[in-house]
Protein backbone atom coordinates (compact mmCIF):
# COMPACT_ATOMS: atom_id res chain seq x y z
CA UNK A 1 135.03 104.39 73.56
CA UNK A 2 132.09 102.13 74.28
CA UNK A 3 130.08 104.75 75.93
CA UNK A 4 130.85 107.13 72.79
CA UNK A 5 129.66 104.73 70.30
CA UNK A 6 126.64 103.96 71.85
CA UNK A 7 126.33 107.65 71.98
CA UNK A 8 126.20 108.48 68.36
CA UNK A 9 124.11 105.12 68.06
CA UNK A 10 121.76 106.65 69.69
CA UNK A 11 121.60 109.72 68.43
CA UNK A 12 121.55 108.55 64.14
CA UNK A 13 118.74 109.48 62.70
CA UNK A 14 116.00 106.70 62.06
CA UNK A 15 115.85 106.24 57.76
CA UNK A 16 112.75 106.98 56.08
CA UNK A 17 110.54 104.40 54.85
CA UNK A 18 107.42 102.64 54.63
CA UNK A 19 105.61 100.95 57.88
CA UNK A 20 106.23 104.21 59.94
CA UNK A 21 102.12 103.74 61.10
CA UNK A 22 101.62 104.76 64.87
CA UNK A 23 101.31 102.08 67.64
CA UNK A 24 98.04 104.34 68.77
CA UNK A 25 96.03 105.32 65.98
CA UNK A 26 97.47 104.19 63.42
CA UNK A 27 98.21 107.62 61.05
CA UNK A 28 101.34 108.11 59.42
CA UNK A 29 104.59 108.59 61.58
CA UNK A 30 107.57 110.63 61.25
CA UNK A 31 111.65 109.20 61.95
CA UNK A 32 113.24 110.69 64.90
CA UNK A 33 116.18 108.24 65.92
CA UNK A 34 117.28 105.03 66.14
CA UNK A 35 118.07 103.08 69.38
CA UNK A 36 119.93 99.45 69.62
CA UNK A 37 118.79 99.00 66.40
CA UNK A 38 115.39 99.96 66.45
CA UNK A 39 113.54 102.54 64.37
CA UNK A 40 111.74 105.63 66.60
CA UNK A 41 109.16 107.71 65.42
CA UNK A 42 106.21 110.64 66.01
CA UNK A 43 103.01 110.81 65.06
CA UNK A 44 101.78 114.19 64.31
CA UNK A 45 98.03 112.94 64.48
CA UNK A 46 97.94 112.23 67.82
CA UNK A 47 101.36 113.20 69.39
CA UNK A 48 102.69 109.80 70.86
CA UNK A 49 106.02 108.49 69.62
CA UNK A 50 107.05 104.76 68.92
CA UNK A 51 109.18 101.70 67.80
CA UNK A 52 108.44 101.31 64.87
CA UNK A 53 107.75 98.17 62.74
CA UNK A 54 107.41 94.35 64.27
CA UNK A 55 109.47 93.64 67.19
CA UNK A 56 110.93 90.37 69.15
CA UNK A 57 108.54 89.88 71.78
CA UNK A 58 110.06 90.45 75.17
CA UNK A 59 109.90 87.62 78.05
CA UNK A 60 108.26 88.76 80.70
CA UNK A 61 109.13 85.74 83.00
CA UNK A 62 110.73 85.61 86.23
CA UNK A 63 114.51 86.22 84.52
CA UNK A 64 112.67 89.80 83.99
CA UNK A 65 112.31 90.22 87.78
CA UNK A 66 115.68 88.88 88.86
CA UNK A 67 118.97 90.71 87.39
CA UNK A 68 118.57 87.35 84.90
CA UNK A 69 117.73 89.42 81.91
CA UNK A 70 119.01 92.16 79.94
CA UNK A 71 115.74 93.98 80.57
CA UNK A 72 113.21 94.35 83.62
CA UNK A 73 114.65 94.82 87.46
CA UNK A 74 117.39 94.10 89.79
CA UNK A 75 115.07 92.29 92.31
CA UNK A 76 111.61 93.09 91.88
CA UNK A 77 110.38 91.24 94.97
CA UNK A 78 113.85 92.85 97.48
CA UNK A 79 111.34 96.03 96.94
CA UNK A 80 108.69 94.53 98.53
CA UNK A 81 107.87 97.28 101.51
CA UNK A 82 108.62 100.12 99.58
CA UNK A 83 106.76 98.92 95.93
CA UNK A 84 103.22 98.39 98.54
CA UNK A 85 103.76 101.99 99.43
CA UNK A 86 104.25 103.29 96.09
CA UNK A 87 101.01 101.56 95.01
CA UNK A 88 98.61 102.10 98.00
CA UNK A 89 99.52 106.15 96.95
CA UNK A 90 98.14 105.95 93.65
CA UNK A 91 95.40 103.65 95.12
CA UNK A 92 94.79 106.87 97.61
CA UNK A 93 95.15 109.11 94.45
CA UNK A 94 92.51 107.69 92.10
CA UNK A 95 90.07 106.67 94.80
CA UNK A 96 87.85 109.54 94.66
CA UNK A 97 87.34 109.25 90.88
CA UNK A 98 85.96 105.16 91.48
CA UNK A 99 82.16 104.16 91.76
CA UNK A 100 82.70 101.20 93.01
CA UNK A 101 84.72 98.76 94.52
CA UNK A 102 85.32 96.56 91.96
CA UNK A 103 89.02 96.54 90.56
CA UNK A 104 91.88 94.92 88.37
CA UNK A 105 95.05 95.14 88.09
CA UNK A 106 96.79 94.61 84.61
CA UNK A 107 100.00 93.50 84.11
CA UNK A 108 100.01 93.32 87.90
CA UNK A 109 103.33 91.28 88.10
CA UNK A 110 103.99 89.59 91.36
CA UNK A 111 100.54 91.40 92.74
CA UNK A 112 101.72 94.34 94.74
CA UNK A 113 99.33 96.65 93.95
CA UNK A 114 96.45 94.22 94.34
CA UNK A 115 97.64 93.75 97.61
CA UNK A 116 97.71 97.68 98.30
CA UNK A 117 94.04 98.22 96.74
CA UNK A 118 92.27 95.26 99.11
CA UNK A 119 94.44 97.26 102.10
CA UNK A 120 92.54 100.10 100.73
CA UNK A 121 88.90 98.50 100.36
CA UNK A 122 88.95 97.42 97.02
CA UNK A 123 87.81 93.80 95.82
CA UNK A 124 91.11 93.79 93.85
CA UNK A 125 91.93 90.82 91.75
CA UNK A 126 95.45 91.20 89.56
CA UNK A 127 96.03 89.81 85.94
CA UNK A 128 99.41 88.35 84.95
CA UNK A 129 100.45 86.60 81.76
CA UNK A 130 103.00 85.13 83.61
CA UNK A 131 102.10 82.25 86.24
CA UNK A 132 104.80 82.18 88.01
CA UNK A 133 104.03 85.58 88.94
CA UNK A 134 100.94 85.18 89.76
CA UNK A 135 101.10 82.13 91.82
CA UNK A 136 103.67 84.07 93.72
CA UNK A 137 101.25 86.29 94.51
CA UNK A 138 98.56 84.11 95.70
CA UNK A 139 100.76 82.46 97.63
CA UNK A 140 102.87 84.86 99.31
CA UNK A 141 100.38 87.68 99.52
CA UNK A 142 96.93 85.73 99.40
CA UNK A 143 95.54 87.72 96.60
CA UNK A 144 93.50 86.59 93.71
CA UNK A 145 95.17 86.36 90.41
CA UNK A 146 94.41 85.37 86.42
CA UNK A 147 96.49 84.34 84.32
CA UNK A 148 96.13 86.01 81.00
CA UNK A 149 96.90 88.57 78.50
CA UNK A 150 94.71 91.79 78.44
CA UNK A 151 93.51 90.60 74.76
CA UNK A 152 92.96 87.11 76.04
CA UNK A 153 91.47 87.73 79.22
CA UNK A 154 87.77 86.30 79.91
CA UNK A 155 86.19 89.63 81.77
CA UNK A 156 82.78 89.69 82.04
CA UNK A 157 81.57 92.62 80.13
CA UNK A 158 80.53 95.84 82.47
CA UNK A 159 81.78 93.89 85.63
CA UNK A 160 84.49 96.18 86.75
CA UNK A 161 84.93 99.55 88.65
CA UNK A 162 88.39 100.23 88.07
CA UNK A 163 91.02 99.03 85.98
CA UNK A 164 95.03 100.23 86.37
CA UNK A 165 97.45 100.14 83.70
CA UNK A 166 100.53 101.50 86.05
CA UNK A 167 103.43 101.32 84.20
CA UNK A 168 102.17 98.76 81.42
CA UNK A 169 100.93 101.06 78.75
CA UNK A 170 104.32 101.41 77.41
CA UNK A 171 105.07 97.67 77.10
CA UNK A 172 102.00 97.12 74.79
CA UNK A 173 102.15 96.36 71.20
CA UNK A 174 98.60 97.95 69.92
CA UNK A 175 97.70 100.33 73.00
CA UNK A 176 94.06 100.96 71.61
CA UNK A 177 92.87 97.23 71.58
CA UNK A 178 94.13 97.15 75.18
CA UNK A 179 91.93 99.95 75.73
CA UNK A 180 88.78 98.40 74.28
CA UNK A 181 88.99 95.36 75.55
CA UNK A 182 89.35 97.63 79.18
CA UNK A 183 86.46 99.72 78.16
CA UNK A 184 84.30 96.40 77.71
CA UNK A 185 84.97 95.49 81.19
CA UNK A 186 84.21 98.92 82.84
CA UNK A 187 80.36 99.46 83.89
CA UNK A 188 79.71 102.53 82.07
CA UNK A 189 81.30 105.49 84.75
CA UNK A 190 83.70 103.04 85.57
CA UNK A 191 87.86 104.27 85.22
CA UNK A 192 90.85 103.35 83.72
CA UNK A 193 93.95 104.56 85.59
CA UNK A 194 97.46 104.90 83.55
CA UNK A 195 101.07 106.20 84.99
CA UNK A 196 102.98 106.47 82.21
CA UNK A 197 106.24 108.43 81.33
CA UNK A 198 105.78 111.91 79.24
CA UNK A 199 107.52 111.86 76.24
CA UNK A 200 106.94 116.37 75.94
CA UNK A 201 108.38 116.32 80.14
CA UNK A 202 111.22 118.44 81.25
CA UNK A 203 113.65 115.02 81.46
CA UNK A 204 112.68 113.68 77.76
CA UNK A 205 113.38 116.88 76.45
CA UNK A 206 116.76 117.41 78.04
CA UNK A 207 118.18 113.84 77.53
CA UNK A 208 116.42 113.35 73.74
CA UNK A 209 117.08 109.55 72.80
CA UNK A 210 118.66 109.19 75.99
CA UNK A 211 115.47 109.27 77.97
CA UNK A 212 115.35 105.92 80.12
CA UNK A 213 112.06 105.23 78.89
CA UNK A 214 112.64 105.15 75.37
CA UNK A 215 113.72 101.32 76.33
CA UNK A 216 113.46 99.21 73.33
CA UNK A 217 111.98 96.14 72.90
CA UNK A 218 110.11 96.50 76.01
CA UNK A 219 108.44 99.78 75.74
CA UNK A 220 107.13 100.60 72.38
CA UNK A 221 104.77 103.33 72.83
CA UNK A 222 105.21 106.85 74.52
CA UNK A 223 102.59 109.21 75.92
CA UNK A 224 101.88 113.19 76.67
CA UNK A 225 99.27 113.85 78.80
CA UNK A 226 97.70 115.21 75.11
CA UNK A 227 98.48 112.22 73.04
CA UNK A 228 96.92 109.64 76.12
CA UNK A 229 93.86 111.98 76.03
CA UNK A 230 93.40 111.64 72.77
CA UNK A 231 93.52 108.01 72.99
CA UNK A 232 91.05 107.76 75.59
CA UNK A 233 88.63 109.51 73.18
CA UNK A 234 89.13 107.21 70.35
CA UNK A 235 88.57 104.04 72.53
CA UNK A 236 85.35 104.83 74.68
CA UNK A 237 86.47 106.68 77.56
CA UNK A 238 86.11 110.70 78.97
CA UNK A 239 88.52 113.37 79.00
CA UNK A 240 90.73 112.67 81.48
CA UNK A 241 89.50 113.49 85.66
CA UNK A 242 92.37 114.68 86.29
CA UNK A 243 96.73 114.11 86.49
CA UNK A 244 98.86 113.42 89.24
CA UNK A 245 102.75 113.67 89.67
CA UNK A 246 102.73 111.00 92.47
CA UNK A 247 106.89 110.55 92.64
CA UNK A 248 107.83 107.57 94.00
CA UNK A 249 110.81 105.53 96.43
CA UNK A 250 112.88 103.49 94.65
CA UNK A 251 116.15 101.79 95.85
CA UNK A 252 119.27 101.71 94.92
CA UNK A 253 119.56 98.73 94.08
CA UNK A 254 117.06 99.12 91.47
CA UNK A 255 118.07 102.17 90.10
CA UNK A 256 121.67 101.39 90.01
CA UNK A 257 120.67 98.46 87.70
CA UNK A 258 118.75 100.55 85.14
CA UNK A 259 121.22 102.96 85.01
CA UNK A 260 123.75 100.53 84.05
CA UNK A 261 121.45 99.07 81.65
CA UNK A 262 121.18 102.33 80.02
CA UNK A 263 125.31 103.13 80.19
CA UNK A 264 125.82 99.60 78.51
CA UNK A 265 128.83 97.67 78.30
CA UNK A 266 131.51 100.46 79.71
CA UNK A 267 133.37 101.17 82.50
CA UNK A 268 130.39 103.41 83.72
CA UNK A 269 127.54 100.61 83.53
CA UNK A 270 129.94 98.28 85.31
CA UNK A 271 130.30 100.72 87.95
CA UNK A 272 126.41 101.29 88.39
CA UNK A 273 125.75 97.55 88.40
CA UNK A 274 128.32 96.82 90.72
CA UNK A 275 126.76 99.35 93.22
CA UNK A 276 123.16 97.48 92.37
CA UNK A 277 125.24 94.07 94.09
CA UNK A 278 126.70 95.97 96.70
CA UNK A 279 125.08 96.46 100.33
CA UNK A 280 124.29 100.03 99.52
CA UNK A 281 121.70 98.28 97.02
CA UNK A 282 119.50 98.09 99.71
CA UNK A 283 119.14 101.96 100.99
CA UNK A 284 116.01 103.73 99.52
CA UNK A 285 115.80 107.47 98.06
CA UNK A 286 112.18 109.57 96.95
CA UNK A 287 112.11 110.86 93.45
CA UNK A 288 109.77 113.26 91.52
CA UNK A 289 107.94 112.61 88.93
CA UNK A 290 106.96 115.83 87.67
CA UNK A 291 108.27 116.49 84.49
CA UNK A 292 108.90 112.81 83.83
CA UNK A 293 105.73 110.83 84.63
CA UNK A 294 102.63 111.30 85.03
CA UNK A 295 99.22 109.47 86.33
CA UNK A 296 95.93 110.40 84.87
CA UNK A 297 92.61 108.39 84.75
CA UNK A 298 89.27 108.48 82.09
CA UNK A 299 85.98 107.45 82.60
CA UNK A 300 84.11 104.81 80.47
CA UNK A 301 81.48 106.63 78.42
């Protein structure tokens, strides 16, 4: 019964009304759905969909990393080994597109990918709103670290080389002043890298509202490869280099824990998040990301 009400939740059709204005450029949107009580909605300027209207900011904190919150992971850090490898791919991936050495992470969490971009010859330095986080990081993994929002942040203007946005873009309130503030860090021919869900893929398509990543409160905005493209060219940057379908290992544990997050309250998410505590939490499986995700990177023009 639980499951089915949440179904047809999901599935109501977000009222019209005013405030429908796109995360991303701001044009007119138009109601798809509504999802745990937030409003959904396209924009037919530019193609991305969105929450709509002002939302409770989400805590990104440790509880976010540690099964302590109703959003965020099982065990962030338990994915240690397999999260470096995940990263130093898309390192590999957008290497040949980079100028230079010097790169940032944003949103880089407990600093995993910083780690797997100095293992790959980059001067890597993370930023991370949340200090915790970050002193983990310098800590643990001997990484450099600021603390600070992307809006907030005190970059140097034209002192970076590359700047990655891996699975962040969808978390941000106002996606174009995230980019600016990027593109004023870049040296001109310097990149931005973004992995992102796509909100026109194969999986979006098939499960509708049901897509994982249409995740409210903590991801707001959702990208095509068409709709981030035209994004880049309203904030400073090239058409993209290029896109990758990089897939990605994940564990169970993990994945068991999102899935229940996305089942809810019923017998079914209690299952899944059982599994996520069991010892099979810690085996490991590959998944594709074609026709779900996608990476793609611009350069600053």
């Amino acid at each position: 019964m639980a499951e089915a009400q949440g179904a047809r939740e999901a599935e109501r059709p977000a009222a019209a009304g005013d405030g429908l204005r796109c995360r991303a450029c701001g044009s007119p949107g138009r109601p798809l759905f509504s999802k745990r009580g937030h409003r959904f909605a396209a924009c037919d300027a530019c193609g991305c969909r969105f929450v709509t209207g002002a939302t409770e900011p989400v805590s990104y904190d440790e509880s976010y990393f540690e099964r302590a919150d109703v959003n965020g992971y099982a065990d962030y850090r338990a994915d240690r080994d397999l999260l470096l490898e995940n990263f130093a791919r898309r390192v590999r991936w957008l290497r040949p597109f980079a100028r230079g050495t010097r790169f940032l992470d944003a949103g880089a969490a407990y600093g995993f990918l910083v780690r797997a971009a100095r293992d790959e010859g980059f001067e890597a330095v993370g930023l991370e709103p949340v200090r915790s986080c970050a002193a983990w990081a310098r800590a643990e993994l001997g990484v450099e670290m600021l603390s600070s929002t992307i809006e907030g942040a005190a970059i140097p203007p034209a002192s970076l080389d590359v700047v990655t946005l891996l699975d962040v873009i969808e978390h941000v309130g106002d996606p174009a002043l995230a980019l600016r503030c990027i593109r004023r860090w870049l040296r001109p021919g310097g990149i931005v890298a973004i992995e992102t869900g796509d909100c026109e893929g194969l999986l979006a398509r098939v499960c509708g509202s049901r897509w994982y990543y249409y995740d409210p409160p903590q991801h707001l905005t959702f990208f095509s490869p068409a709709s981030l493209a035209s994004l880049f060219e309203r904030t400073g940057f090239s058409a993209p280099l290029g896109f990758g379908h990089l897939g990605r290992a994940v564990s169970v544990r993990n994945f068991s824990f999102q899935l229940g997050r996305a089942l809810g309250d019923g017998i079914l998410g209690e299952v899944c998040r059982g599994v996520s505590r069991s010892p099979l939490g810690t085996l490991r499986f590959s998944v594709p990301d074609r026709g779900n995700a996608f990476i793609t990177a611009a350069r600053a023009s």
